[in-house]
PDB file of N, CA and C in Angstrom:
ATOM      1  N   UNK A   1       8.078  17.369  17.788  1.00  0.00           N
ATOM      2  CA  UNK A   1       7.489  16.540  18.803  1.00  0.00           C
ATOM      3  C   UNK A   1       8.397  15.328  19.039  1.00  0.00           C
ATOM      4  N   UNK A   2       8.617  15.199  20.184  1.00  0.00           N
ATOM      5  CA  UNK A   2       9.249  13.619  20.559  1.00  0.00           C
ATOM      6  C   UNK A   2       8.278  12.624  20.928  1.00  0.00           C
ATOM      7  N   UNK A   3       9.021  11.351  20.235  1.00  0.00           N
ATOM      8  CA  UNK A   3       7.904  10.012  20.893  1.00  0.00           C
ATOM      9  C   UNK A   3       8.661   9.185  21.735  1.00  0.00           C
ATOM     10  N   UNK A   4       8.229   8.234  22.239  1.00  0.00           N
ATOM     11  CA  UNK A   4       8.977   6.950  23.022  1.00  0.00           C
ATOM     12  C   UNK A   4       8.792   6.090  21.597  1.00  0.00           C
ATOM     13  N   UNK A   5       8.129   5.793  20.929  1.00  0.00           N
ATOM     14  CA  UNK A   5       7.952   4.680  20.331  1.00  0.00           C
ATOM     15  C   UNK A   5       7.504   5.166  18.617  1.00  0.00           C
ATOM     16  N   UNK A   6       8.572   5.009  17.809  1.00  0.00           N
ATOM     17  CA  UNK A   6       7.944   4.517  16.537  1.00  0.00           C
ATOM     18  C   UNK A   6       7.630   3.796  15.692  1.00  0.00           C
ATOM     19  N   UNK A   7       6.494   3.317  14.891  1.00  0.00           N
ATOM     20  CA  UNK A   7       6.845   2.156  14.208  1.00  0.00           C
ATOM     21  C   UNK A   7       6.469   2.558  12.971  1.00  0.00           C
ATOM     22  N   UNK A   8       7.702   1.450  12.052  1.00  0.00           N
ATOM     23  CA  UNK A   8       7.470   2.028  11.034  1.00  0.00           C
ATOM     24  C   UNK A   8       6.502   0.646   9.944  1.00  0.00           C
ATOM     25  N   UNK A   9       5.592   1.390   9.377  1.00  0.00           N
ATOM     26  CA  UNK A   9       4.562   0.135   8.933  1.00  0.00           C
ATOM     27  C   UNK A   9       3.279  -0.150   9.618  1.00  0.00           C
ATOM     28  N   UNK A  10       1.918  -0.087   9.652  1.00  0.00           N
ATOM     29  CA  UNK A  10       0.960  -0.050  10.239  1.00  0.00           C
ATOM     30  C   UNK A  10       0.664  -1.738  10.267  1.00  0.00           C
ATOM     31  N   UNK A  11       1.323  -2.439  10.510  1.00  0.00           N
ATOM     32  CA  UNK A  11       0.807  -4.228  10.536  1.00  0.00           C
ATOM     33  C   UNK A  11       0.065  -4.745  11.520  1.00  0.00           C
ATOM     34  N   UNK A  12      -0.668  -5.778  11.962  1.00  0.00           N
ATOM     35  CA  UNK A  12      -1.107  -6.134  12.772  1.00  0.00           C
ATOM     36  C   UNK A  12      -0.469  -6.059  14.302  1.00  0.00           C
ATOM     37  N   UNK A  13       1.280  -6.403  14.125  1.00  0.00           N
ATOM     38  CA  UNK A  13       2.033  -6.528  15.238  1.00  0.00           C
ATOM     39  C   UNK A  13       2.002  -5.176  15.784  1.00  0.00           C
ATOM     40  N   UNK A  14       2.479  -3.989  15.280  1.00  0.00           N
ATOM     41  CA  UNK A  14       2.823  -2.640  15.075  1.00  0.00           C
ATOM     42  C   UNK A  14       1.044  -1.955  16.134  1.00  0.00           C
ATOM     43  N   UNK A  15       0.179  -2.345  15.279  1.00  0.00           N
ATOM     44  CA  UNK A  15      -1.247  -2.080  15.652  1.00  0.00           C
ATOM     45  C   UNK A  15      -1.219  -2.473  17.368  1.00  0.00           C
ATOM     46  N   UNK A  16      -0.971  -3.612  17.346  1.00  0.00           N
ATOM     47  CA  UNK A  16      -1.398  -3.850  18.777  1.00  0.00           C
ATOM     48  C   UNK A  16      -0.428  -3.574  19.581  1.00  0.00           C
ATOM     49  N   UNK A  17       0.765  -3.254  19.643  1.00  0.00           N
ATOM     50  CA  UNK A  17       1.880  -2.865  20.405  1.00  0.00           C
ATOM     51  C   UNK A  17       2.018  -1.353  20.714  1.00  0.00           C
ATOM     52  N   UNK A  18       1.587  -0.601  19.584  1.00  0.00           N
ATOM     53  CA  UNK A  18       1.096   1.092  19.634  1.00  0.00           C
ATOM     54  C   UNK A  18      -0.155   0.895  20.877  1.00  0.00           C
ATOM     55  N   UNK A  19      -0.828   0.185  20.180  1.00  0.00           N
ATOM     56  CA  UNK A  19      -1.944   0.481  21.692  1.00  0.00           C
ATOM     57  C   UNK A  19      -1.652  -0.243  22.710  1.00  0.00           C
ATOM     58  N   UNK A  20      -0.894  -1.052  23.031  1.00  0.00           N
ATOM     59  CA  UNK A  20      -0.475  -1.175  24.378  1.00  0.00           C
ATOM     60  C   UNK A  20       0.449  -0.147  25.077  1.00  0.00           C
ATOM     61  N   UNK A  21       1.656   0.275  24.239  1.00  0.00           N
ATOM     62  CA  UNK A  21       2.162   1.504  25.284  1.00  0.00           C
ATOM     63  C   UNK A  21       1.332   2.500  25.166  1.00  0.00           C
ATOM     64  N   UNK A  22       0.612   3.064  24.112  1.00  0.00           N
ATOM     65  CA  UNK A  22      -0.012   4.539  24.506  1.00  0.00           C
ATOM     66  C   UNK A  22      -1.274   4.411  25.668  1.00  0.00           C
ATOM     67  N   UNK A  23      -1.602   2.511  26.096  1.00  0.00           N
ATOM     68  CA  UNK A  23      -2.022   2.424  27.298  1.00  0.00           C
ATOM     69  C   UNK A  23      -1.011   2.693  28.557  1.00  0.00           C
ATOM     70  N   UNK A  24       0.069   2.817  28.463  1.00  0.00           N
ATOM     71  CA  UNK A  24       0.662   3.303  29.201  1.00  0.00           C
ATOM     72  C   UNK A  24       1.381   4.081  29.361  1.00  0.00           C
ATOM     73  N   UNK A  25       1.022   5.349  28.996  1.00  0.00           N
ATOM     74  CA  UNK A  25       1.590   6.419  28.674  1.00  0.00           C
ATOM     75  C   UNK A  25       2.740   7.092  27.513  1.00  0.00           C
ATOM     76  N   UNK A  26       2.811   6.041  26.999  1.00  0.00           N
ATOM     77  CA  UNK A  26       4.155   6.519  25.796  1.00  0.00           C
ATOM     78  C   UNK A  26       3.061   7.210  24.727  1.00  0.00           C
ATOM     79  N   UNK A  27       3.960   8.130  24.044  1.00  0.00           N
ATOM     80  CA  UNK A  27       4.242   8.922  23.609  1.00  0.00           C
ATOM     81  C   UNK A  27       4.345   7.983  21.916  1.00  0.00           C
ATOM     82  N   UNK A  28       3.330   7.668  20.715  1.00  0.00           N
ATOM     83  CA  UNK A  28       3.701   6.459  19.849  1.00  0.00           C
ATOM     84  C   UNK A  28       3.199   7.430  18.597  1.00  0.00           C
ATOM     85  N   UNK A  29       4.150   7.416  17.938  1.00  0.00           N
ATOM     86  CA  UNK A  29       3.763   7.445  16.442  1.00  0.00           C
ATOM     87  C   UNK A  29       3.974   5.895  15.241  1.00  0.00           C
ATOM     88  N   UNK A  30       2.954   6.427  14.220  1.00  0.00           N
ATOM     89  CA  UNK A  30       2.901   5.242  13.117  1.00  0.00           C
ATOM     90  C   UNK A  30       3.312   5.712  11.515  1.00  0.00           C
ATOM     91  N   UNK A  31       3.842   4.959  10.945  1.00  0.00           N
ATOM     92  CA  UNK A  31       4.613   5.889   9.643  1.00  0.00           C
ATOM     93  C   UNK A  31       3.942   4.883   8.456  1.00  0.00           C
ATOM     94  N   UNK A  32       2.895   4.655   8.038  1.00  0.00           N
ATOM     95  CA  UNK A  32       2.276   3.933   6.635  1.00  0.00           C
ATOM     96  C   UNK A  32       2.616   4.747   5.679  1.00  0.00           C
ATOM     97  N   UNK A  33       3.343   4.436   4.400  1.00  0.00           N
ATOM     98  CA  UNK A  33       3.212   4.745   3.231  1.00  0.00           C
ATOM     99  C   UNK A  33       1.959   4.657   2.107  1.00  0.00           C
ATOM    100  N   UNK A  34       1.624   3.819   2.549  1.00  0.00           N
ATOM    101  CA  UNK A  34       0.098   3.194   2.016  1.00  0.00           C
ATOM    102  C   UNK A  34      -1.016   3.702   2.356  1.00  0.00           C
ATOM    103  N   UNK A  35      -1.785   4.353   2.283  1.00  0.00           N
ATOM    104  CA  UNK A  35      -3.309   4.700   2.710  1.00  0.00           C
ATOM    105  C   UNK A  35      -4.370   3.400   2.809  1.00  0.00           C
ATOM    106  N   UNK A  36      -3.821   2.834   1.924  1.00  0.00           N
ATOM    107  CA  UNK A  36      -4.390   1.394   1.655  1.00  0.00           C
ATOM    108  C   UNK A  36      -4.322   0.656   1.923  1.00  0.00           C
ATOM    109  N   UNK A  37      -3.198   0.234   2.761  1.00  0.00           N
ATOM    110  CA  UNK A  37      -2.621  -0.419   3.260  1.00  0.00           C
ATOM    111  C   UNK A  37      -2.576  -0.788   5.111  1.00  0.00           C
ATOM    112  N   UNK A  38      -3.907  -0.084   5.410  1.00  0.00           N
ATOM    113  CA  UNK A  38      -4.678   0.147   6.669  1.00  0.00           C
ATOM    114  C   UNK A  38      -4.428  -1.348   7.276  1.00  0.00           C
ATOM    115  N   UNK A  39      -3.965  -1.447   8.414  1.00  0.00           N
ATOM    116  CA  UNK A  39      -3.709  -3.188   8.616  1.00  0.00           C
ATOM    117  C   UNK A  39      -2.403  -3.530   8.273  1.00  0.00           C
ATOM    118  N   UNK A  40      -1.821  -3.396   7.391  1.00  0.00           N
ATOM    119  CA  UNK A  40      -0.662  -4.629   7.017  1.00  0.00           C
ATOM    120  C   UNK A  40      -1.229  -5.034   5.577  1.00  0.00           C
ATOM    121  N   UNK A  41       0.176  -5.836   5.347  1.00  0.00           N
ATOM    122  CA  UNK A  41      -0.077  -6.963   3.884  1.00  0.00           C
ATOM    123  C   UNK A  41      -0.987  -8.089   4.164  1.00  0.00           C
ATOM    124  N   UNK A  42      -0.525  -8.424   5.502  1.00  0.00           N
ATOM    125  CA  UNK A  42      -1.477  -9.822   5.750  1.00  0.00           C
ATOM    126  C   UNK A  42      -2.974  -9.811   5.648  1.00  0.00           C
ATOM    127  N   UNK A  43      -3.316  -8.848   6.375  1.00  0.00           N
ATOM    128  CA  UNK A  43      -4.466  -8.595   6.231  1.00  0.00           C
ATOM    129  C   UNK A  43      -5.037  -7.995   4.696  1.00  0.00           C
ATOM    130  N   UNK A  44      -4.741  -7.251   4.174  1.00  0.00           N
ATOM    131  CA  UNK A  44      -5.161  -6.729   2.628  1.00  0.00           C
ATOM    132  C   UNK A  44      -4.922  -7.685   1.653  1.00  0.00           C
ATOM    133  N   UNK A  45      -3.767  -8.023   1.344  1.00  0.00           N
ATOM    134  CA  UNK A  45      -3.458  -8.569   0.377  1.00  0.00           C
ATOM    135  C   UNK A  45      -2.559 -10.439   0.618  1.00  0.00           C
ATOM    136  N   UNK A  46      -2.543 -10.722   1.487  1.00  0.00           N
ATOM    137  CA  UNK A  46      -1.831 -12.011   1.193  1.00  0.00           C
ATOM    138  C   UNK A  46      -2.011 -12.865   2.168  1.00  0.00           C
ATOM    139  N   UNK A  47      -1.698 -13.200   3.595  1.00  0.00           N
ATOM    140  CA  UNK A  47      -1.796 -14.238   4.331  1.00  0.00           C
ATOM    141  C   UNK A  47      -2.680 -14.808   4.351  1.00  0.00           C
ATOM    142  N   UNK A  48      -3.872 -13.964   4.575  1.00  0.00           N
ATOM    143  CA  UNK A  48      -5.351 -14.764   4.900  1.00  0.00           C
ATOM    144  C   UNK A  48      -5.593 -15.409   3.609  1.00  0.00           C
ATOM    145  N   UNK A  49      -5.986 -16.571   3.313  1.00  0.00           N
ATOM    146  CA  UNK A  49      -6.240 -17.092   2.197  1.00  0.00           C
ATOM    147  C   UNK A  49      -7.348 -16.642   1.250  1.00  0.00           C
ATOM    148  N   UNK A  50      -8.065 -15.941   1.918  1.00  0.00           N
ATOM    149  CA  UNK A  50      -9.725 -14.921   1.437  1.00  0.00           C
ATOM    150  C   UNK A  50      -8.971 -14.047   0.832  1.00  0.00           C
ATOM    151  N   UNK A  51      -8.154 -13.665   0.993  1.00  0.00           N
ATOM    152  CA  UNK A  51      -7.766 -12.139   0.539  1.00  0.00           C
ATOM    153  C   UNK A  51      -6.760 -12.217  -0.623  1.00  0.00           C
ATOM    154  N   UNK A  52      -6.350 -13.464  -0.640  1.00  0.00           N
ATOM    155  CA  UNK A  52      -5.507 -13.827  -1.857  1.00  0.00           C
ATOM    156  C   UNK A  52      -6.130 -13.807  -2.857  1.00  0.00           C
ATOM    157  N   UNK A  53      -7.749 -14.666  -3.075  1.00  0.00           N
ATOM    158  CA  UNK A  53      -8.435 -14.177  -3.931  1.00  0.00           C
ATOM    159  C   UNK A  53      -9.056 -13.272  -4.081  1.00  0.00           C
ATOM    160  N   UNK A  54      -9.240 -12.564  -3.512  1.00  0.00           N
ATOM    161  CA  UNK A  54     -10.171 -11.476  -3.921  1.00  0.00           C
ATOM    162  C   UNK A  54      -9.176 -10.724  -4.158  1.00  0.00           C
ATOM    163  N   UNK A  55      -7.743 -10.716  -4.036  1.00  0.00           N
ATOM    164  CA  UNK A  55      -7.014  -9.939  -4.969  1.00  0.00           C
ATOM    165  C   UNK A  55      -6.597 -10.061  -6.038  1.00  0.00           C
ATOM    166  N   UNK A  56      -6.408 -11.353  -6.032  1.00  0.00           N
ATOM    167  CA  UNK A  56      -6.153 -11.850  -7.552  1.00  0.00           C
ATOM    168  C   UNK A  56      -6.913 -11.481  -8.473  1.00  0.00           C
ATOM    169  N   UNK A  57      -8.485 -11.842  -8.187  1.00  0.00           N
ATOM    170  CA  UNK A  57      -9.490 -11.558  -8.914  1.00  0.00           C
ATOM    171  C   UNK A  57      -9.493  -9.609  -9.475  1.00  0.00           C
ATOM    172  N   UNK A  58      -8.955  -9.199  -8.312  1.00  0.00           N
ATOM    173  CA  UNK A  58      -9.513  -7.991  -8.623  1.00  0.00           C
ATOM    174  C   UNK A  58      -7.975  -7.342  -9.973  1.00  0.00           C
ATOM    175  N   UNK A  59      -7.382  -8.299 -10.068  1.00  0.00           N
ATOM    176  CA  UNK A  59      -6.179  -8.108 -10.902  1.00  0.00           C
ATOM    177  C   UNK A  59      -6.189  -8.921 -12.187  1.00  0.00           C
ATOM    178  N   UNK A  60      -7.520  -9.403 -11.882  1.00  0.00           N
ATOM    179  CA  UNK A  60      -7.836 -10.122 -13.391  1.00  0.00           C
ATOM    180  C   UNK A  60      -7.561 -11.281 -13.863  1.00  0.00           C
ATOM    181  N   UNK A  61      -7.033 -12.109 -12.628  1.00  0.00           N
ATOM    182  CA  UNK A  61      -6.172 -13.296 -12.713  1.00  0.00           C
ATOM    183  C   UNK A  61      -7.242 -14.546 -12.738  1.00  0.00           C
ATOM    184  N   UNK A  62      -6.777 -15.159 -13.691  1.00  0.00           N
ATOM    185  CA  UNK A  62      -7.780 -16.541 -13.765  1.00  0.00           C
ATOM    186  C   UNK A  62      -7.721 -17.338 -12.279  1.00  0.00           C
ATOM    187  N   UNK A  63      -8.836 -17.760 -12.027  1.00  0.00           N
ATOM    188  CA  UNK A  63      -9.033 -18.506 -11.069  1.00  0.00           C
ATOM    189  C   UNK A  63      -8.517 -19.522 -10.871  1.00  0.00           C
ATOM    190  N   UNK A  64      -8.290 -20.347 -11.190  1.00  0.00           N
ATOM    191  CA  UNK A  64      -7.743 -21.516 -11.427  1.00  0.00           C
ATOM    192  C   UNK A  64      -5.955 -21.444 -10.680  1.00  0.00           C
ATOM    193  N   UNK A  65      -5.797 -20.516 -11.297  1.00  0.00           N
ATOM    194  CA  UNK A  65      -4.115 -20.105 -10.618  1.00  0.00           C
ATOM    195  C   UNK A  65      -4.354 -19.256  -9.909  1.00  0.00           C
ATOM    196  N   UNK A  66      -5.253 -18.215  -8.964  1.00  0.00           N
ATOM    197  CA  UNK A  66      -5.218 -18.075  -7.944  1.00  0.00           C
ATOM    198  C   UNK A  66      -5.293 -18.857  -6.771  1.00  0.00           C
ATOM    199  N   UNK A  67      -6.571 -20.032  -7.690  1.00  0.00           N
ATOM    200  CA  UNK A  67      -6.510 -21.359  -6.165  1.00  0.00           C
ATOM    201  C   UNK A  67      -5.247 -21.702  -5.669  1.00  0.00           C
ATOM    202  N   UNK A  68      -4.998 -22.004  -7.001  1.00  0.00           N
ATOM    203  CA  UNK A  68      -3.269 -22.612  -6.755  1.00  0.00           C
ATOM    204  C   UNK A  68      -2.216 -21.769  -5.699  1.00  0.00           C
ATOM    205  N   UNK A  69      -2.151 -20.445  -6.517  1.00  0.00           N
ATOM    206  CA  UNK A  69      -1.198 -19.398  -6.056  1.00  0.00           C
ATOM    207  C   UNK A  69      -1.854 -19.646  -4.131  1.00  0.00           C
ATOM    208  N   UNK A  70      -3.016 -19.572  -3.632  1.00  0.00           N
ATOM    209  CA  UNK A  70      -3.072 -19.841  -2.972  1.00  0.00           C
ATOM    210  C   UNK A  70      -3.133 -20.691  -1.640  1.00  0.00           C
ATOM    211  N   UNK A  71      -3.276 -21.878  -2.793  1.00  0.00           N
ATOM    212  CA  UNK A  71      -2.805 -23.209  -1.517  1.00  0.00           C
ATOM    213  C   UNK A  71      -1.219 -23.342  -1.389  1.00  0.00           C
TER     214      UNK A  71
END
């Protein structure tokens, strides 16, 4: 199969740029390695400041240095 457009990485940018050309007819594939990784890093695991902890936490990390790690 041929595409007009691939991207590689499912990120927020990637997300909304796939659905703008396949609004216009292109032809778009998406290549995630991650299953988990639905969204991007930003969103799962790091930019948003919510998500910093609740990953940390879920990695067992004292709180105290996640606040930190996160401000």
């Amino acid at each position: 199969m041929k595409y007009d457009a691939i991207f590689i990485g499912y990120g927020q940018g990637a997300h909304s740029l796939s659905l703008k050309l396949a609004g216009e007819g292109w032809k778009v594939a998406m290549v995630e390695k991650d299953a988990n990784n639905y969204g991007g890093s930003c969103i799962n695991i790091g930019c948003i400041p919510t998500k910093v902890l609740e990953h940390d936490a879920q990695e067992g990390r004292i709180y105290a240095d996640a606040v930190e790690r996160r401000n």
